[in-house]
C-alpha atoms as a PDB file:
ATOM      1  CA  UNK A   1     -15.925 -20.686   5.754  1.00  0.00           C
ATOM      2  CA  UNK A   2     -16.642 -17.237   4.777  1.00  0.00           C
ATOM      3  CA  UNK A   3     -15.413 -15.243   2.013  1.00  0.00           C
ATOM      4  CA  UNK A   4     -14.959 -11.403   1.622  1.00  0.00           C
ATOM      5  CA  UNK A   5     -12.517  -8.685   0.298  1.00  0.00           C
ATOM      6  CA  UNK A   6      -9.047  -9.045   1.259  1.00  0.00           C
ATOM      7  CA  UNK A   7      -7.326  -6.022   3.649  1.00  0.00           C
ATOM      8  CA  UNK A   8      -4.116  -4.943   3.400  1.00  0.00           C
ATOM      9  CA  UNK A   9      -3.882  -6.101   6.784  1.00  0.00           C
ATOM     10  CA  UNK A  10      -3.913  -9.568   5.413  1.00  0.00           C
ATOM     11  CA  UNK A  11      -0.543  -9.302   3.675  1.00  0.00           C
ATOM     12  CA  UNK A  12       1.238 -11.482   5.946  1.00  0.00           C
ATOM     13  CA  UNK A  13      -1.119 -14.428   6.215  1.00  0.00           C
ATOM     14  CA  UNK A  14      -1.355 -14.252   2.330  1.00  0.00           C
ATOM     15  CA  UNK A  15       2.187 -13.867   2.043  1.00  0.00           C
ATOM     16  CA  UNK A  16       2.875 -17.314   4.429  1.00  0.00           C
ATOM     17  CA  UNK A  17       0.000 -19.162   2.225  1.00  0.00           C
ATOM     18  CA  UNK A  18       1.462 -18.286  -1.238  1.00  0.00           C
ATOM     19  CA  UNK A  19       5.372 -18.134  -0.242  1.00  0.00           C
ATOM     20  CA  UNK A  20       5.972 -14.665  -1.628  1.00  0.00           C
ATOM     21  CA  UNK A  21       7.221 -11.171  -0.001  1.00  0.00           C
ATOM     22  CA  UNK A  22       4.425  -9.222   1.254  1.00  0.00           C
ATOM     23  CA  UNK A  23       5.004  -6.381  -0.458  1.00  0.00           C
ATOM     24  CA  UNK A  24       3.731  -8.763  -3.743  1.00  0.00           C
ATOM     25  CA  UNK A  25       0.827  -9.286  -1.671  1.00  0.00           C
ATOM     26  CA  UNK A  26      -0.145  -5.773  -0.871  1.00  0.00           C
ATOM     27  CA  UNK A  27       0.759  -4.674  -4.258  1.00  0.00           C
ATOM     28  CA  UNK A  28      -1.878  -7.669  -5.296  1.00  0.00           C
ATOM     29  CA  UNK A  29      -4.523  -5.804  -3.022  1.00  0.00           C
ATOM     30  CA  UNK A  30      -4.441  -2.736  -4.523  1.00  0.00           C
ATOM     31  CA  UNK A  31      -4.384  -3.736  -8.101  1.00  0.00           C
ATOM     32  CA  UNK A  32      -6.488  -6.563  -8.636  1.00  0.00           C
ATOM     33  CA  UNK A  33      -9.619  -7.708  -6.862  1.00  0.00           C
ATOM     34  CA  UNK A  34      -9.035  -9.775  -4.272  1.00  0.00           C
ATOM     35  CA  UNK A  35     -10.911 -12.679  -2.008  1.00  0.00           C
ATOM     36  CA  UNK A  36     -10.201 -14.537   0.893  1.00  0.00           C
ATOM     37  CA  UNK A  37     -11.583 -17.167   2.402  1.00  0.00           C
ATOM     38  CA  UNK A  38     -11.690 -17.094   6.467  1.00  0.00           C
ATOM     39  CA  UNK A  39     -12.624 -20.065   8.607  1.00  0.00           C
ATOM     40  CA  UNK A  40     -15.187 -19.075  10.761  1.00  0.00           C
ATOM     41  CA  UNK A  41     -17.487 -15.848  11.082  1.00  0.00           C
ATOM     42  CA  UNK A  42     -16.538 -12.982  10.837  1.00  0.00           C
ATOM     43  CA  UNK A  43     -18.725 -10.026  12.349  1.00  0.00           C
ATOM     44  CA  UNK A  44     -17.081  -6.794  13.255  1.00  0.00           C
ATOM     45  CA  UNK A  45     -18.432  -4.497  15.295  1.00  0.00           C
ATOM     46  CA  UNK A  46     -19.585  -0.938  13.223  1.00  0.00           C
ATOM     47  CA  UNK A  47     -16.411   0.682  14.300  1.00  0.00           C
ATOM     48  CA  UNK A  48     -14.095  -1.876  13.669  1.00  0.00           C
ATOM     49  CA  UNK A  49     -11.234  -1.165  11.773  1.00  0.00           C
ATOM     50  CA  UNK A  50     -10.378  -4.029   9.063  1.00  0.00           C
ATOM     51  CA  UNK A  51      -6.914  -4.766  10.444  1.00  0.00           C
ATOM     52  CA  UNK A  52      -8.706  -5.817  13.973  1.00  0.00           C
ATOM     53  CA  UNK A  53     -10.839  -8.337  11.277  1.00  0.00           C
ATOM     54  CA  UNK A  54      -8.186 -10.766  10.569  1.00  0.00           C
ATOM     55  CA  UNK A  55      -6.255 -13.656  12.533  1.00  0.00           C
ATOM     56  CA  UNK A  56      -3.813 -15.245  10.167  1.00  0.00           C
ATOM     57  CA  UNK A  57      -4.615 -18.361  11.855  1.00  0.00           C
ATOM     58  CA  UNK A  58      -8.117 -18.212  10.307  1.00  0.00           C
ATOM     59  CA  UNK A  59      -7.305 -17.242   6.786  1.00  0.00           C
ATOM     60  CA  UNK A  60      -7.515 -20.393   4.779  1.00  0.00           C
ATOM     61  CA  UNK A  61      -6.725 -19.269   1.087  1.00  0.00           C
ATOM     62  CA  UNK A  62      -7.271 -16.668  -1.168  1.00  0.00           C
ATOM     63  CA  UNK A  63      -7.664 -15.816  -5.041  1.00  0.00           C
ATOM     64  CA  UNK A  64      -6.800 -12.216  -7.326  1.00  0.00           C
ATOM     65  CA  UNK A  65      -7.891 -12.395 -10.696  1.00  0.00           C
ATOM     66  CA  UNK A  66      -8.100  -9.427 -13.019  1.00  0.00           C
ATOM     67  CA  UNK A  67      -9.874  -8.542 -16.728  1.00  0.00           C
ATOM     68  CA  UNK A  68      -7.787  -8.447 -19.406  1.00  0.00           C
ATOM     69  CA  UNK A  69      -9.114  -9.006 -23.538  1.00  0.00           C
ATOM     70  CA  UNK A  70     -12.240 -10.307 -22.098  1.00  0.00           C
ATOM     71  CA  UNK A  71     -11.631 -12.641 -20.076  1.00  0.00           C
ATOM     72  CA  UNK A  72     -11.259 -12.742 -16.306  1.00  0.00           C
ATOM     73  CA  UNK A  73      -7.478 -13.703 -15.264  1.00  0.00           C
ATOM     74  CA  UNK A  74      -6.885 -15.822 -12.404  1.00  0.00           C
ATOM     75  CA  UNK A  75      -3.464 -14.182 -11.305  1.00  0.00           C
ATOM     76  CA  UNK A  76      -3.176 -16.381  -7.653  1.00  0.00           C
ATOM     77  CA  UNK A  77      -4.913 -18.978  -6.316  1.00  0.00           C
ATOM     78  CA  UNK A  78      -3.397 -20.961  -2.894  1.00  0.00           C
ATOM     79  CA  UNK A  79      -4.738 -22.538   0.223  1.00  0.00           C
ATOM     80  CA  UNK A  80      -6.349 -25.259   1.438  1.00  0.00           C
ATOM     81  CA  UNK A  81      -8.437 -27.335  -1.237  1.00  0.00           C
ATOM     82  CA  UNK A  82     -11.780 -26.796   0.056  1.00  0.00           C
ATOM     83  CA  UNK A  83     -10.979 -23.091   0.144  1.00  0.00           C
ATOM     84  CA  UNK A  84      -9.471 -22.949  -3.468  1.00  0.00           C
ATOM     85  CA  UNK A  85     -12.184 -24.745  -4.666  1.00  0.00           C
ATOM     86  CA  UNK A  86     -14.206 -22.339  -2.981  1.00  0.00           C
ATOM     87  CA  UNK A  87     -12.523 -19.249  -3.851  1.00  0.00           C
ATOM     88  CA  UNK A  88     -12.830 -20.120  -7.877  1.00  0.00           C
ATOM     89  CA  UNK A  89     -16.369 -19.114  -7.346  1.00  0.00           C
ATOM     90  CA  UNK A  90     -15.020 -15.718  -7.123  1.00  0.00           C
ATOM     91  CA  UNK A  91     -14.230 -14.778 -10.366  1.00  0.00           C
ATOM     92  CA  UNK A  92     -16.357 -17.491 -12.234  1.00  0.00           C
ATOM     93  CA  UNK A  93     -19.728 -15.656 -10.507  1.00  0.00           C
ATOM     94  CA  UNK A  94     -17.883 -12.230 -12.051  1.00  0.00           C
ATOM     95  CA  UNK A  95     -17.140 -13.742 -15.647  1.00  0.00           C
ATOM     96  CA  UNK A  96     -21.136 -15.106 -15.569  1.00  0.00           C
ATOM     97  CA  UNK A  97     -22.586 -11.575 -15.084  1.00  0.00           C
ATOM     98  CA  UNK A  98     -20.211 -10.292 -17.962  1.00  0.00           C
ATOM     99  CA  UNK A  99     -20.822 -13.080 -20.262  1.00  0.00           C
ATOM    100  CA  UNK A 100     -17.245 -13.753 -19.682  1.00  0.00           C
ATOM    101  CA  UNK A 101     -14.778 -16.604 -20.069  1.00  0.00           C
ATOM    102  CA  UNK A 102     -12.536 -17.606 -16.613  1.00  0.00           C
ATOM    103  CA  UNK A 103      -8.424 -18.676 -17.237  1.00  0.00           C
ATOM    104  CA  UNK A 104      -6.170 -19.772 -14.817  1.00  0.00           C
ATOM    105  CA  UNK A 105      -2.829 -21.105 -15.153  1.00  0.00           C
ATOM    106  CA  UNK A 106      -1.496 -23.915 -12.291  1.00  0.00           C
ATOM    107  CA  UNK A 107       2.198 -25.602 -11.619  1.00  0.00           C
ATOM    108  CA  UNK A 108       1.535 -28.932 -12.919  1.00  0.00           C
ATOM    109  CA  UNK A 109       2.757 -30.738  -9.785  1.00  0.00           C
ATOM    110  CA  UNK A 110       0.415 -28.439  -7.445  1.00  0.00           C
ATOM    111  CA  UNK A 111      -2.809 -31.028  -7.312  1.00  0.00           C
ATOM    112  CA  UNK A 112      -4.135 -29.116  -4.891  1.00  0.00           C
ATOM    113  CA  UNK A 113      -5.081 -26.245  -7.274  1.00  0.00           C
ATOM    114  CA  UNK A 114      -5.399 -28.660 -10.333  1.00  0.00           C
ATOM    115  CA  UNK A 115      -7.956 -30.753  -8.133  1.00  0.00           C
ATOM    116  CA  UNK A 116     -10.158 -27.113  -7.593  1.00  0.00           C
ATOM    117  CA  UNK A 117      -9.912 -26.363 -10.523  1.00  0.00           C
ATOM    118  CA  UNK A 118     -11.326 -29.629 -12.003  1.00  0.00           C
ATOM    119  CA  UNK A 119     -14.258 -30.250  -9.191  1.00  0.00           C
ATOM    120  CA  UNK A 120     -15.237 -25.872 -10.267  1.00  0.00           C
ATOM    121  CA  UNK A 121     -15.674 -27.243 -13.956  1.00  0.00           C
ATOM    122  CA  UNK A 122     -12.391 -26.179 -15.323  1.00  0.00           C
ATOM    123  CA  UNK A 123     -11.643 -28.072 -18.189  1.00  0.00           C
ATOM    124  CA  UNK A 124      -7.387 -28.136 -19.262  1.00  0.00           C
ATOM    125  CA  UNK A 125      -6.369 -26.269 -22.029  1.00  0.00           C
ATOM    126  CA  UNK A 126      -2.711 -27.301 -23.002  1.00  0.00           C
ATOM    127  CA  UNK A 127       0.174 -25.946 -21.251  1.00  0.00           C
ATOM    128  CA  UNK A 128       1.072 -22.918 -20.325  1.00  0.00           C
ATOM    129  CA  UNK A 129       4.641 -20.508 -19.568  1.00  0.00           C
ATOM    130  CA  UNK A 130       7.017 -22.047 -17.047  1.00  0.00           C
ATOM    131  CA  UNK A 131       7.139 -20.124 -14.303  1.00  0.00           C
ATOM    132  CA  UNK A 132      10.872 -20.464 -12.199  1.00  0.00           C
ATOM    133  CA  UNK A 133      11.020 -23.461 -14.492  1.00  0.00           C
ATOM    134  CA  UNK A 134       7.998 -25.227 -13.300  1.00  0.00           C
ATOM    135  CA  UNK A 135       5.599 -26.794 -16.544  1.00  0.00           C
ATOM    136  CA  UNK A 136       2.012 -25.307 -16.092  1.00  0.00           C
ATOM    137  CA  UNK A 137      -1.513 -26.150 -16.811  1.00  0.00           C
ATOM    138  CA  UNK A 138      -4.045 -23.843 -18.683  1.00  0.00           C
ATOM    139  CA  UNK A 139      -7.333 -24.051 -17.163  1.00  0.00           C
ATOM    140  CA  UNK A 140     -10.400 -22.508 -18.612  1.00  0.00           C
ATOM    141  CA  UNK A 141     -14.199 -22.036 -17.876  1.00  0.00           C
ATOM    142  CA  UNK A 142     -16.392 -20.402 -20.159  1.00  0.00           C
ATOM    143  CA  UNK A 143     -19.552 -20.471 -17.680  1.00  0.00           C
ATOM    144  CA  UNK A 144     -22.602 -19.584 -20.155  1.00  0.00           C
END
């Protein structure tokens, strides 16, 4: 599995993985950072254009997080558990070279994320805001 920058040319796969409009998900691109995880290599040629990079088939999760008051934001996490366990390295390596603290928020129910989250050294937190009236977990990692 391979990780690298999302393209906007992944909006669609990202958009079937997390079950939102792909608009969000190209909105997501452009303002936050943005990782994906791909199964299999991935070697364009030097004149590739990113669009001819993907195959939604092969996109197995991805994560945005953003900086706000310090600490690095997980904003979306989703996809397969080995990915999202994966894909937490993301902004944990980020938070360790800014001496940073890592938060993410999951649906209680979603043990998939709750599970990565756990096996990356998340430790719970309390509860955080409902979101479309789901309870959720706080998750935080202060890596130093």
């Amino acid at each position: 599995m391979e990780i690298r920058d999302a393209f906007e040319a992944d909006a669609d796969a990202l958009s079937a993985i997390a079950d939102v409009p792909a608009d969000v998900i190209r909105n997501l691109i452009h303002d936050r950072t943005v990782r994906v995880a791909q199964r299999g290599a991935t070697t364009p040629g030097p004149n590739a254009d990113a669009a001819d990079t993907t195959d939604d088939r092969d996109v197995a999760g991805f994560v945005s997080f953003d900086v706000r008051d310090g600490t690095v934001h997980v904003t979306q996490l989703a996809g397969t558990a080995a990915a999202c366990e994966r894909l937490l390295a993301e902004p944990v390596r980020f938070a360790t070279g800014e001496g940073m603290t890592v938060e993410l928020l999951a649906i209680e129910d979603d043990e998939t994320i709750r599970e990565a989250a756990e096996a990356a050294g998340f430790e719970r937190a309390g509860t955080g805001p409902a979101f479309d009236g789901q309870s959720t977990v706080k998750y935080r990692l202060d890596p130093a």
